[in-house]
PDB file of N, CA and C in Angstrom:
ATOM      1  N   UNK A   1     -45.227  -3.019  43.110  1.00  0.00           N
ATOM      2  CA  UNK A   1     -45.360  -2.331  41.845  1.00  0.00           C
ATOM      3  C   UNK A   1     -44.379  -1.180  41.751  1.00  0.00           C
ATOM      4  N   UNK A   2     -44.152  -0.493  43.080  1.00  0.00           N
ATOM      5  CA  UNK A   2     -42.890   0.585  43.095  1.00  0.00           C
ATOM      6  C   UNK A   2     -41.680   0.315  42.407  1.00  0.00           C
ATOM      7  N   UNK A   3     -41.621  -1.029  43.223  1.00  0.00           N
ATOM      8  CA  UNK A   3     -40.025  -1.461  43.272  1.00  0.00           C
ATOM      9  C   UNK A   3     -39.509  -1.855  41.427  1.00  0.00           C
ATOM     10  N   UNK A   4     -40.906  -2.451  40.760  1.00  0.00           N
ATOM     11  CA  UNK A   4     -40.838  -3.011  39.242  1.00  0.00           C
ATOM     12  C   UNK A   4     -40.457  -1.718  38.625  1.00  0.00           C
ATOM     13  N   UNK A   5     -41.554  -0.349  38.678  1.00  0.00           N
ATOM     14  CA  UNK A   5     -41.572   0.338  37.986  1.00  0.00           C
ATOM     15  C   UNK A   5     -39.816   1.635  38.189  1.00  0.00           C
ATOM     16  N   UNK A   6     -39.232   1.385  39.683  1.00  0.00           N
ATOM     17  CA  UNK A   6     -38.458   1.578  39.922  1.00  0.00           C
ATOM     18  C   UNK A   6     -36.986   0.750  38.974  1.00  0.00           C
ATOM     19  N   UNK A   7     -37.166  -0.482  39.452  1.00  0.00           N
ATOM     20  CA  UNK A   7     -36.359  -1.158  38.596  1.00  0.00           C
ATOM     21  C   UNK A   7     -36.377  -0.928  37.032  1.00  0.00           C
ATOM     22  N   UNK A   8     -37.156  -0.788  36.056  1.00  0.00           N
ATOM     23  CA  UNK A   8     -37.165  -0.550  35.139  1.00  0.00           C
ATOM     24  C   UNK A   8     -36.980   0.876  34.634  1.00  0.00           C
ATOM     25  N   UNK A   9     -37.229   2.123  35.783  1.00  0.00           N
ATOM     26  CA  UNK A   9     -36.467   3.151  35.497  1.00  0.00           C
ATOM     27  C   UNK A   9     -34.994   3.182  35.798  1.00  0.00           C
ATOM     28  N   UNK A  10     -34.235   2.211  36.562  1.00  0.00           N
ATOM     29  CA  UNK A  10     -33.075   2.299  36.518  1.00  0.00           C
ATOM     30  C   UNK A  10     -31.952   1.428  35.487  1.00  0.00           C
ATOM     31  N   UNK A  11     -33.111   0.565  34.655  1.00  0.00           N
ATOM     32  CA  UNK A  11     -32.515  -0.116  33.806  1.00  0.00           C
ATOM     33  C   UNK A  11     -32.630   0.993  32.417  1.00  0.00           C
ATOM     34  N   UNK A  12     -33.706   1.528  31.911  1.00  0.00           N
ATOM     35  CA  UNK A  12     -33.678   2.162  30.948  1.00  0.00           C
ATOM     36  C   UNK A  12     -32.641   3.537  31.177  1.00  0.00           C
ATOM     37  N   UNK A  13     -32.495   3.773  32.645  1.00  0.00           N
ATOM     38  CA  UNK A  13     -31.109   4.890  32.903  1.00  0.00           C
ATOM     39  C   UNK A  13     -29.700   4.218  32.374  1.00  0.00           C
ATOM     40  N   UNK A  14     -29.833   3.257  32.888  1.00  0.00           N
ATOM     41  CA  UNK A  14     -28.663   2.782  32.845  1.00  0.00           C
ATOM     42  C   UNK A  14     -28.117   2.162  31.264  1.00  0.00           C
ATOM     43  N   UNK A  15     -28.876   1.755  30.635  1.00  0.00           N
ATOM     44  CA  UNK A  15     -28.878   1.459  29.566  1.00  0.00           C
ATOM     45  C   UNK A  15     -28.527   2.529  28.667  1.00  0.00           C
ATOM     46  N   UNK A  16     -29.211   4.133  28.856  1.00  0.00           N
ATOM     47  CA  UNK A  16     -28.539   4.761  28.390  1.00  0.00           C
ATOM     48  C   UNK A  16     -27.476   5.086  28.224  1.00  0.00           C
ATOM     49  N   UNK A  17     -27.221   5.601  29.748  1.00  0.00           N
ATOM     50  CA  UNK A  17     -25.853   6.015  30.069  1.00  0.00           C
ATOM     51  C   UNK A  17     -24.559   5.146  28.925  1.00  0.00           C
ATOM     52  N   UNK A  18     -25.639   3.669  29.318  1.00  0.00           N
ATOM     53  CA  UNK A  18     -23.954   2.703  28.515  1.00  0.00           C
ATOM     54  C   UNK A  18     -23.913   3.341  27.331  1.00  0.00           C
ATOM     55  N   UNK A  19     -24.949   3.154  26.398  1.00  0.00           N
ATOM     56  CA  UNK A  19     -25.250   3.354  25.438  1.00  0.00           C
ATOM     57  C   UNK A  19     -24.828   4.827  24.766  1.00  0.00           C
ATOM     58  N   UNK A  20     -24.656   5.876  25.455  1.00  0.00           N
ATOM     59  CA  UNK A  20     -23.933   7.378  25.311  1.00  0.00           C
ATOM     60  C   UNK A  20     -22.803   6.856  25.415  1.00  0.00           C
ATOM     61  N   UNK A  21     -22.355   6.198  26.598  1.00  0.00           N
ATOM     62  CA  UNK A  21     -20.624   5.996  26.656  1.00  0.00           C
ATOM     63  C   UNK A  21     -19.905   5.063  25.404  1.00  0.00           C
ATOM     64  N   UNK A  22     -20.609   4.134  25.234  1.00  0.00           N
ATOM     65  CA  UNK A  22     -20.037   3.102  24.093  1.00  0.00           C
ATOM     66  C   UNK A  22     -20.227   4.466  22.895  1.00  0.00           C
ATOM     67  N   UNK A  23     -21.017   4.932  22.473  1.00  0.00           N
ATOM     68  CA  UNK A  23     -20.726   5.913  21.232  1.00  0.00           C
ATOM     69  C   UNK A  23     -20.217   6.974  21.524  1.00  0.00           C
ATOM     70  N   UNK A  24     -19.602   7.604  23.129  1.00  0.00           N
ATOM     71  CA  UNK A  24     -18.384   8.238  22.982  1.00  0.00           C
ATOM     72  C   UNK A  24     -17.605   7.550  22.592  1.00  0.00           C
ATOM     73  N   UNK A  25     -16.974   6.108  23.052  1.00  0.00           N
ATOM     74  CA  UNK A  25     -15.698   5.465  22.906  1.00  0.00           C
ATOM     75  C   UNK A  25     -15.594   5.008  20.916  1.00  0.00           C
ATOM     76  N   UNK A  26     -16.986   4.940  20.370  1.00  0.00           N
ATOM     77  CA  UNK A  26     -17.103   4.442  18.824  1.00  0.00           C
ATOM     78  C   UNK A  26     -16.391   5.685  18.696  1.00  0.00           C
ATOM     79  N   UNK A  27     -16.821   7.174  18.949  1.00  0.00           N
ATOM     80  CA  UNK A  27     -16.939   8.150  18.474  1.00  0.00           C
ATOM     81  C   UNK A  27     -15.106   8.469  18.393  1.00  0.00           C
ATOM     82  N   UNK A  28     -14.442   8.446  19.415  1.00  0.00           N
ATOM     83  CA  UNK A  28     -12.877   8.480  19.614  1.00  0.00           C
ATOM     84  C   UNK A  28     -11.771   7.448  18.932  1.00  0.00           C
ATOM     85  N   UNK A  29     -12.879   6.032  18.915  1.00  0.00           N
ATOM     86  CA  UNK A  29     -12.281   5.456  17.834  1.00  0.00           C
ATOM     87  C   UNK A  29     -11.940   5.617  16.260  1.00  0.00           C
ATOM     88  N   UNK A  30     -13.328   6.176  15.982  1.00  0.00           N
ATOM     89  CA  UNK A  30     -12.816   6.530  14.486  1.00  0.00           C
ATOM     90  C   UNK A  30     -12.097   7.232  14.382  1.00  0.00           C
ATOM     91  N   UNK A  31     -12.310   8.477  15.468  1.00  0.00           N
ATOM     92  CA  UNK A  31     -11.256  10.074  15.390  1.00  0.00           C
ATOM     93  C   UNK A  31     -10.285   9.301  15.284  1.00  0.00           C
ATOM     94  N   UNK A  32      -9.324   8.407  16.047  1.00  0.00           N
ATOM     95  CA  UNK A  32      -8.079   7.578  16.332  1.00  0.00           C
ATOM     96  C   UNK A  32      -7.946   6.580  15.023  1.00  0.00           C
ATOM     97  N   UNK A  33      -8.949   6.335  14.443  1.00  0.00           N
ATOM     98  CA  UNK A  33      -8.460   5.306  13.121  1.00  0.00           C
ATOM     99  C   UNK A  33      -8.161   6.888  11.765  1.00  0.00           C
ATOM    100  N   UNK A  34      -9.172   7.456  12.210  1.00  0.00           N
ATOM    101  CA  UNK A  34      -9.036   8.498  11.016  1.00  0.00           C
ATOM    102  C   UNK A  34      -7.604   8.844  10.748  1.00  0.00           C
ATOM    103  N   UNK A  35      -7.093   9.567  11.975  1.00  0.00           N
ATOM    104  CA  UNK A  35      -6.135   9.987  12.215  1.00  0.00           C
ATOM    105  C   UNK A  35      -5.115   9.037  11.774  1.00  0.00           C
ATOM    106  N   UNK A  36      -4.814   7.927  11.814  1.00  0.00           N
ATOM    107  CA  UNK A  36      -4.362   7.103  11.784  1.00  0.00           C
ATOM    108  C   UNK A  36      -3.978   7.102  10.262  1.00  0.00           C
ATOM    109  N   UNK A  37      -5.156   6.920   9.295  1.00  0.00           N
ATOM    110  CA  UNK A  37      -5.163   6.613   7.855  1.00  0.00           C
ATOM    111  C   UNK A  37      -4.337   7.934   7.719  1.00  0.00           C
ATOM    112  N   UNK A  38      -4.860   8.838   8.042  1.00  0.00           N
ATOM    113  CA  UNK A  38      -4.647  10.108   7.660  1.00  0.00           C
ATOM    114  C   UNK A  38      -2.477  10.586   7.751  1.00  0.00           C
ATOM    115  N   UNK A  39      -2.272  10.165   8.965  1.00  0.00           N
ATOM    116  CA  UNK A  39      -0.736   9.662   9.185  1.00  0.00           C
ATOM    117  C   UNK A  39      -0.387   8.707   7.980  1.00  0.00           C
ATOM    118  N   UNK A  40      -0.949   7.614   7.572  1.00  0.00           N
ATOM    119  CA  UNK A  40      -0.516   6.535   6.451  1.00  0.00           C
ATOM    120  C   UNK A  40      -0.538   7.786   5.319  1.00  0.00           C
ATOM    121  N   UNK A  41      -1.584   8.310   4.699  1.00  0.00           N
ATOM    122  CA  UNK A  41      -1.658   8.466   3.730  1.00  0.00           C
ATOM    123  C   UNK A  41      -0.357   9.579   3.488  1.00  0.00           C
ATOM    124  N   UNK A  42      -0.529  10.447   4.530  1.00  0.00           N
ATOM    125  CA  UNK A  42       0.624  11.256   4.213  1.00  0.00           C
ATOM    126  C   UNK A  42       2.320  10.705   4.219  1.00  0.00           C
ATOM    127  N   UNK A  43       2.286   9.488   4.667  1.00  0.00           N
ATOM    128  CA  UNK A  43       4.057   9.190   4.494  1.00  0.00           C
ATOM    129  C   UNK A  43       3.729   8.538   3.067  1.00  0.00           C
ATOM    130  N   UNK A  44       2.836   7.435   2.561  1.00  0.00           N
ATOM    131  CA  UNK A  44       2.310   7.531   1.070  1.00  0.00           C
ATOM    132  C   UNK A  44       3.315   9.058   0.141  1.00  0.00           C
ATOM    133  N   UNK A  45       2.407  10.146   0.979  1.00  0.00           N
ATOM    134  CA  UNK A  45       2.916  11.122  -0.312  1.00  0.00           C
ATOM    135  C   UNK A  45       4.222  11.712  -0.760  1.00  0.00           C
ATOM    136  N   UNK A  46       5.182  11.329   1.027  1.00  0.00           N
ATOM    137  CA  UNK A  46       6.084  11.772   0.932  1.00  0.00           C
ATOM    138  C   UNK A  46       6.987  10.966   0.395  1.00  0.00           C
ATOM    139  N   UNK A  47       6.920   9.571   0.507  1.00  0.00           N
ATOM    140  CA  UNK A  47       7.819   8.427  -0.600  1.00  0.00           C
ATOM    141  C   UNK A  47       6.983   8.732  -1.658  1.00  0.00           C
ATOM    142  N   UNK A  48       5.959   9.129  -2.339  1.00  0.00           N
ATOM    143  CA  UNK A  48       5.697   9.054  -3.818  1.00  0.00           C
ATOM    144  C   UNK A  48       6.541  10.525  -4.413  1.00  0.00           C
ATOM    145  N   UNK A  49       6.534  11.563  -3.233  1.00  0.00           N
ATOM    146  CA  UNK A  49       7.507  12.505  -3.602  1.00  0.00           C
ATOM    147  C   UNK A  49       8.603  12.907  -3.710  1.00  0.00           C
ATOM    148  N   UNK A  50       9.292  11.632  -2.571  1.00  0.00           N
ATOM    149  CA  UNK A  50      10.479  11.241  -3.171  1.00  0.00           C
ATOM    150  C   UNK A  50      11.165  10.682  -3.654  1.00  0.00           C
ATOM    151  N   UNK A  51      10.018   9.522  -4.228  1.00  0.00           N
ATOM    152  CA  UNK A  51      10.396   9.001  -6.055  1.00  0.00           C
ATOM    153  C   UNK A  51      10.459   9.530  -7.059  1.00  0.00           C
ATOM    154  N   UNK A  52       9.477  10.751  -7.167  1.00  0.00           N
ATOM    155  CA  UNK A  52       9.644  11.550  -8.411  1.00  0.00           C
ATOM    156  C   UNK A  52      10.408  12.315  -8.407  1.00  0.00           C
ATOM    157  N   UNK A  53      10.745  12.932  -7.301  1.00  0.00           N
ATOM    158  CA  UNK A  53      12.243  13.702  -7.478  1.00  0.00           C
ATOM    159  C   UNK A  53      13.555  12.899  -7.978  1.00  0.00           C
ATOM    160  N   UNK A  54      13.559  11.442  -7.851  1.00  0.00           N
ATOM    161  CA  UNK A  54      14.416  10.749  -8.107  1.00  0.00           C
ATOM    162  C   UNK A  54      14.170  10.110  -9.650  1.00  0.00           C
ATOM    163  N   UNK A  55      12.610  10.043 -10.300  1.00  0.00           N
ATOM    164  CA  UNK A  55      12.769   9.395 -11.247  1.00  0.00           C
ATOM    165  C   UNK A  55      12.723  10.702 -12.306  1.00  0.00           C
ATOM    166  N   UNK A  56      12.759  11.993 -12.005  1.00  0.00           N
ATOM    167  CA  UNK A  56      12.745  13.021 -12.819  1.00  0.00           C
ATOM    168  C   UNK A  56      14.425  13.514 -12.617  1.00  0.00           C
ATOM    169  N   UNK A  57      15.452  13.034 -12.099  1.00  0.00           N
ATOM    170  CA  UNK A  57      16.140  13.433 -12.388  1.00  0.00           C
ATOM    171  C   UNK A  57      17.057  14.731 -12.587  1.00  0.00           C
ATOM    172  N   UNK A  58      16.739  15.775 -12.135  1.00  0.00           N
ATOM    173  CA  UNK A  58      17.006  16.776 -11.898  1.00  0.00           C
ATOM    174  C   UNK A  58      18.373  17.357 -11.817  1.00  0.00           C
ATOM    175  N   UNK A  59      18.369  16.473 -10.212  1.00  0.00           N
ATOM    176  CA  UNK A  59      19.257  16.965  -9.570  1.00  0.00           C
ATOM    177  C   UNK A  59      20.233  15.987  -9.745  1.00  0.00           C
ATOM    178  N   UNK A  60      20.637  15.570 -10.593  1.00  0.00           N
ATOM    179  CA  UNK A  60      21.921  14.646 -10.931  1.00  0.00           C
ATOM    180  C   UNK A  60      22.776  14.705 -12.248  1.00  0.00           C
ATOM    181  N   UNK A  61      23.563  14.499 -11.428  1.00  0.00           N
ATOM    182  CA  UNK A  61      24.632  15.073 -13.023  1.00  0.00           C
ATOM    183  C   UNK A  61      25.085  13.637 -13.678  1.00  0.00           C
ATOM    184  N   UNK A  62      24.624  12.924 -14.930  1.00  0.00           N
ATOM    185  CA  UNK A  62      24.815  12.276 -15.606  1.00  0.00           C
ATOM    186  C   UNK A  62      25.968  12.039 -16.663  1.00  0.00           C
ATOM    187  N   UNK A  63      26.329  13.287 -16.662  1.00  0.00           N
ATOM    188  CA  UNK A  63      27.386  13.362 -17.816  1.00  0.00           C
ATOM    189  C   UNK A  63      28.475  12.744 -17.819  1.00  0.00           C
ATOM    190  N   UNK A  64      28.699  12.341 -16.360  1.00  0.00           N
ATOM    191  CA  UNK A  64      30.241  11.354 -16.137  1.00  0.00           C
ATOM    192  C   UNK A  64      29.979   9.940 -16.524  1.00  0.00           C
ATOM    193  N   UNK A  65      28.648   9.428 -17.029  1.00  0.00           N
ATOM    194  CA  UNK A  65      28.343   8.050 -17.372  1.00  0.00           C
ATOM    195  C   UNK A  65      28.013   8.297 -19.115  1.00  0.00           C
ATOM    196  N   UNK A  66      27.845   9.011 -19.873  1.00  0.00           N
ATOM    197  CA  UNK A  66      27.891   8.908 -21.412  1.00  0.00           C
ATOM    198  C   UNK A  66      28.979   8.407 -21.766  1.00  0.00           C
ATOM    199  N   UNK A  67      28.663   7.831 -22.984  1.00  0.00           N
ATOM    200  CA  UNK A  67      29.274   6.624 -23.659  1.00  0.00           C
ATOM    201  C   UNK A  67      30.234   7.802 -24.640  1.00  0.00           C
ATOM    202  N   UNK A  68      31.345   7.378 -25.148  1.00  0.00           N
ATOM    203  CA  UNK A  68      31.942   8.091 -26.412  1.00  0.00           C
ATOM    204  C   UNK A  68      31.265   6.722 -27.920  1.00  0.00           C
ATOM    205  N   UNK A  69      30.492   7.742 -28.358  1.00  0.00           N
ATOM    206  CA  UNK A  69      30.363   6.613 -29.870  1.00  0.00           C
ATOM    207  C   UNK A  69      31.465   6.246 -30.353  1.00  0.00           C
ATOM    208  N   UNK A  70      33.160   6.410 -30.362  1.00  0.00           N
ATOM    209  CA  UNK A  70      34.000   6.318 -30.488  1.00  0.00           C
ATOM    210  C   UNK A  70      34.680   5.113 -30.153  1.00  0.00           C
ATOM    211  N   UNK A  71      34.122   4.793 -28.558  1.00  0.00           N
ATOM    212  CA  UNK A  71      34.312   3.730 -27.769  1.00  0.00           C
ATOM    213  C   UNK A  71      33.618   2.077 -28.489  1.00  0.00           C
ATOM    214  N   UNK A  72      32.793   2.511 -28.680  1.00  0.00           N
ATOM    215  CA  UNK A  72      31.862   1.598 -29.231  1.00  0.00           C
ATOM    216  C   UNK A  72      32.309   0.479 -30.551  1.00  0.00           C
ATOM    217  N   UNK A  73      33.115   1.075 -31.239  1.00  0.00           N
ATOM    218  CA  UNK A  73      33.750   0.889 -32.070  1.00  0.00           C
ATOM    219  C   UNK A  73      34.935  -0.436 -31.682  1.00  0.00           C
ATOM    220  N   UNK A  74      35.192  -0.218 -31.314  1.00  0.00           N
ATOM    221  CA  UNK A  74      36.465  -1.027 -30.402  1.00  0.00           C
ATOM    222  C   UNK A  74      35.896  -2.519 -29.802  1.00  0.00           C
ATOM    223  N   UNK A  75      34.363  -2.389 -29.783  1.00  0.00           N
ATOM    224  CA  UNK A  75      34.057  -3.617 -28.675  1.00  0.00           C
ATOM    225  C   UNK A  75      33.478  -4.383 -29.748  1.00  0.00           C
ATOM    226  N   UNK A  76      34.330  -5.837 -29.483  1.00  0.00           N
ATOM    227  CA  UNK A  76      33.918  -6.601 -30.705  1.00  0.00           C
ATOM    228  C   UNK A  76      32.574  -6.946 -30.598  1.00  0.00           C
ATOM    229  N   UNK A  77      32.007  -7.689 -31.727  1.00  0.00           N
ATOM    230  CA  UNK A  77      30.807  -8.155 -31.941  1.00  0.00           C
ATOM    231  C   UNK A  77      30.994  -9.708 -31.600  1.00  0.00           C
ATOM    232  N   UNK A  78      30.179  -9.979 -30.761  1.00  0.00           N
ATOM    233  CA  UNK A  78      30.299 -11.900 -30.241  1.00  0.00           C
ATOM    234  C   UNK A  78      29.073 -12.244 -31.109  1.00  0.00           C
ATOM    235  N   UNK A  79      29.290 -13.326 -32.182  1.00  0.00           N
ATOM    236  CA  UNK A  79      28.437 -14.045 -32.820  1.00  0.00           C
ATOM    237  C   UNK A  79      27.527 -15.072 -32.149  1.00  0.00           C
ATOM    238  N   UNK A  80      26.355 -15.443 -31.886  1.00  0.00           N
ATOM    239  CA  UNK A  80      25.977 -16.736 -31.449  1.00  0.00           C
ATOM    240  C   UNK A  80      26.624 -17.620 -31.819  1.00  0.00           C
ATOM    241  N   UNK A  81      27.064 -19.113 -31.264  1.00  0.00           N
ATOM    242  CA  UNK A  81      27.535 -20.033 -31.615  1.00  0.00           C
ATOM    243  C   UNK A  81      26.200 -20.818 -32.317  1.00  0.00           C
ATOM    244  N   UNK A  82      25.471 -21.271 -31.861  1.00  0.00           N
ATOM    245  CA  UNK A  82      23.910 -21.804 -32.268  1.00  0.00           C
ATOM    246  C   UNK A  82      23.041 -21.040 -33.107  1.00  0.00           C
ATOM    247  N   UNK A  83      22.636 -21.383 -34.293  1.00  0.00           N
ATOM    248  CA  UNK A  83      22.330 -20.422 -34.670  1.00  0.00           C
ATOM    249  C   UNK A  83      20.686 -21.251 -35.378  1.00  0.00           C
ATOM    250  N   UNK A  84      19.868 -20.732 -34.081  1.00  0.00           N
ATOM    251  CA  UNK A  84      18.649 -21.645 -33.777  1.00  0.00           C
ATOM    252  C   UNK A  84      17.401 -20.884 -35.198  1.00  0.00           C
ATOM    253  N   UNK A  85      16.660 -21.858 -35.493  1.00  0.00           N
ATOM    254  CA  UNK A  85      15.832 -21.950 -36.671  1.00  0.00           C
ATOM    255  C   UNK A  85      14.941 -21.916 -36.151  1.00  0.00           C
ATOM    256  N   UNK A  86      13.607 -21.309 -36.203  1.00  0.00           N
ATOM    257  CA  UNK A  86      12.329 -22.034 -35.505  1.00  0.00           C
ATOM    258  C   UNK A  86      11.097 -22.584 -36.643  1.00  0.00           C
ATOM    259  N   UNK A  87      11.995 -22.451 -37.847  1.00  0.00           N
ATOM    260  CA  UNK A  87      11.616 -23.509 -38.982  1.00  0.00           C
ATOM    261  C   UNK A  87      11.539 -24.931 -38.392  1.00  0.00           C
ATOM    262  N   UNK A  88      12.616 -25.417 -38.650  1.00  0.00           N
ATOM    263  CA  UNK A  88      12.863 -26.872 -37.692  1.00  0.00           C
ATOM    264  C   UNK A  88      11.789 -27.251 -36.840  1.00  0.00           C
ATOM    265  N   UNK A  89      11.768 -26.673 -35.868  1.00  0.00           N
ATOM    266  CA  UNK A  89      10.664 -26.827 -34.757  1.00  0.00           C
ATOM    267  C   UNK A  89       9.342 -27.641 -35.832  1.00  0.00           C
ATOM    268  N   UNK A  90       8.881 -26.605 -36.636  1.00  0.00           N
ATOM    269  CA  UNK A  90       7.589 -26.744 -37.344  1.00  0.00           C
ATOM    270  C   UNK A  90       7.383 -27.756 -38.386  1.00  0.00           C
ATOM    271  N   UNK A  91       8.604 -28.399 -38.678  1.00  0.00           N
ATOM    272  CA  UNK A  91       8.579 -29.482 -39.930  1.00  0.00           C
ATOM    273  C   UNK A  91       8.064 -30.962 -39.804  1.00  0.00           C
ATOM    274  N   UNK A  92       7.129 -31.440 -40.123  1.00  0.00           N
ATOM    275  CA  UNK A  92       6.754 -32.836 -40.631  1.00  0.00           C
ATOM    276  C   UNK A  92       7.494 -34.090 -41.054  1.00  0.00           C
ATOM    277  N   UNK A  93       8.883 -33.693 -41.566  1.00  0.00           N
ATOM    278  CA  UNK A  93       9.124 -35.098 -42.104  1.00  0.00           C
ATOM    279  C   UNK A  93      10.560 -35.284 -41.404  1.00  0.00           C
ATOM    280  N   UNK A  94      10.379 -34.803 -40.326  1.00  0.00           N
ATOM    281  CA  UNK A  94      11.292 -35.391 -38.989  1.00  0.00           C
ATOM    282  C   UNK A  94      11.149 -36.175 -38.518  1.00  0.00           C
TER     283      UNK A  94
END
Protein backbone atom coordinates (compact mmCIF):
# COMPACT_ATOMS: atom_id res chain seq x y z
CA UNK A 1 0.00 0.00 0.00
CA UNK A 2 3.23 2.31 0.61
CA UNK A 3 4.72 1.64 -2.52
CA UNK A 4 0.91 2.50 -4.54
CA UNK A 5 0.37 5.48 -2.50
CA UNK A 6 4.10 6.36 -3.07
CA UNK A 7 3.83 5.77 -6.71
CA UNK A 8 0.98 7.92 -7.19
CA UNK A 9 2.62 10.72 -5.25
CA UNK A 10 5.35 10.65 -7.67
CA UNK A 11 3.16 10.57 -10.62
CA UNK A 12 0.93 13.51 -9.59
CA UNK A 13 4.68 15.31 -8.88
CA UNK A 14 5.71 14.59 -11.85
CA UNK A 15 2.89 15.39 -13.84
CA UNK A 16 3.09 18.65 -12.53
CA UNK A 17 6.36 19.54 -12.90
CA UNK A 18 5.66 18.58 -16.85
CA UNK A 19 2.77 20.38 -16.82
CA UNK A 20 4.54 23.92 -15.30
CA UNK A 21 7.32 23.23 -17.85
CA UNK A 22 5.14 22.72 -21.06
CA UNK A 23 3.34 26.22 -20.02
CA UNK A 24 6.71 27.76 -19.48
CA UNK A 25 7.71 26.63 -23.04
CA UNK A 26 3.61 27.71 -24.36
CA UNK A 27 4.40 30.75 -22.34
CA UNK A 28 7.94 31.72 -24.44
CA UNK A 29 6.30 30.66 -27.41
CA UNK A 30 3.82 33.19 -27.75
CA UNK A 31 6.37 35.86 -26.27
CA UNK A 32 8.49 34.53 -29.58
CA UNK A 33 5.37 34.52 -32.01
CA UNK A 34 4.29 37.92 -30.51
CA UNK A 35 7.41 39.33 -31.09
CA UNK A 36 7.54 38.01 -34.23
CA UNK A 37 4.08 39.61 -35.58
CA UNK A 38 5.15 42.51 -33.87
CA UNK A 39 8.68 42.63 -36.18
CA UNK A 40 6.08 41.92 -39.35
CA UNK A 41 3.87 44.53 -38.49
CA UNK A 42 6.40 47.12 -38.14
CA UNK A 43 8.32 46.56 -41.62
CA UNK A 44 4.31 46.68 -42.83
CA UNK A 45 4.62 50.36 -41.61
CA UNK A 46 7.73 51.21 -42.86
CA UNK A 47 6.93 50.16 -46.70
CA UNK A 48 3.40 51.74 -46.18
CA UNK A 49 5.60 54.82 -45.21
CA UNK A 50 7.53 54.63 -47.83
CA UNK A 51 4.85 54.56 -50.31
CA UNK A 52 3.31 57.56 -49.19
CA UNK A 53 6.21 59.52 -49.26
CA UNK A 54 6.43 58.40 -52.80
CA UNK A 55 2.77 58.61 -53.78
CA UNK A 56 2.54 62.22 -52.18
CA UNK A 57 5.16 63.43 -54.06
CA UNK A 58 6.91 65.95 -52.40
CA UNK A 59 10.09 65.53 -52.87
CA UNK A 60 10.27 65.46 -56.65
CA UNK A 61 10.65 67.88 -59.08
CA UNK A 62 8.22 67.32 -61.96
CA UNK A 63 8.58 70.26 -63.94
CA UNK A 64 11.14 68.76 -66.43
CA UNK A 65 8.19 66.34 -67.66
CA UNK A 66 5.22 69.13 -68.46
CA UNK A 67 3.94 69.17 -71.71
CA UNK A 68 4.07 72.73 -73.73
CA UNK A 69 0.20 73.06 -74.96
CA UNK A 70 2.05 74.41 -77.87
CA UNK A 71 3.55 71.03 -78.56
CA UNK A 72 0.38 69.44 -78.80
CA UNK A 73 -0.60 71.16 -81.66
CA UNK A 74 1.88 69.69 -84.00
CA UNK A 75 0.90 65.95 -83.25
CA UNK A 76 -1.39 64.82 -85.81
CA UNK A 77 -4.69 63.31 -85.14
CA UNK A 78 -4.74 59.36 -86.40
CA UNK A 79 -8.34 58.59 -87.50
CA UNK A 80 -9.63 54.96 -86.92
CA UNK A 81 -9.56 53.11 -90.06
CA UNK A 82 -12.83 50.93 -88.95
CA UNK A 83 -15.24 52.80 -88.00
CA UNK A 84 -17.30 50.13 -85.88
CA UNK A 85 -21.29 50.60 -85.33
CA UNK A 86 -22.75 48.69 -82.53
CA UNK A 87 -26.08 49.32 -84.35
CA UNK A 88 -25.18 46.49 -86.73
CA UNK A 89 -24.50 44.11 -84.03
CA UNK A 90 -28.34 44.61 -82.93
CA UNK A 91 -30.23 44.36 -86.33
CA UNK A 92 -32.76 41.62 -87.42
CA UNK A 93 -32.84 41.57 -91.01
CA UNK A 94 -29.27 40.31 -91.41
Amino acid sequence: MKKIVTLLLITVLGSTLLSAASSEKKKVKKENLTEKHLKEQMEREKKFAKEQKFYQGKEYDLSQQKVDPKDLDSIPVIEPENDFDMSDVYRDDI
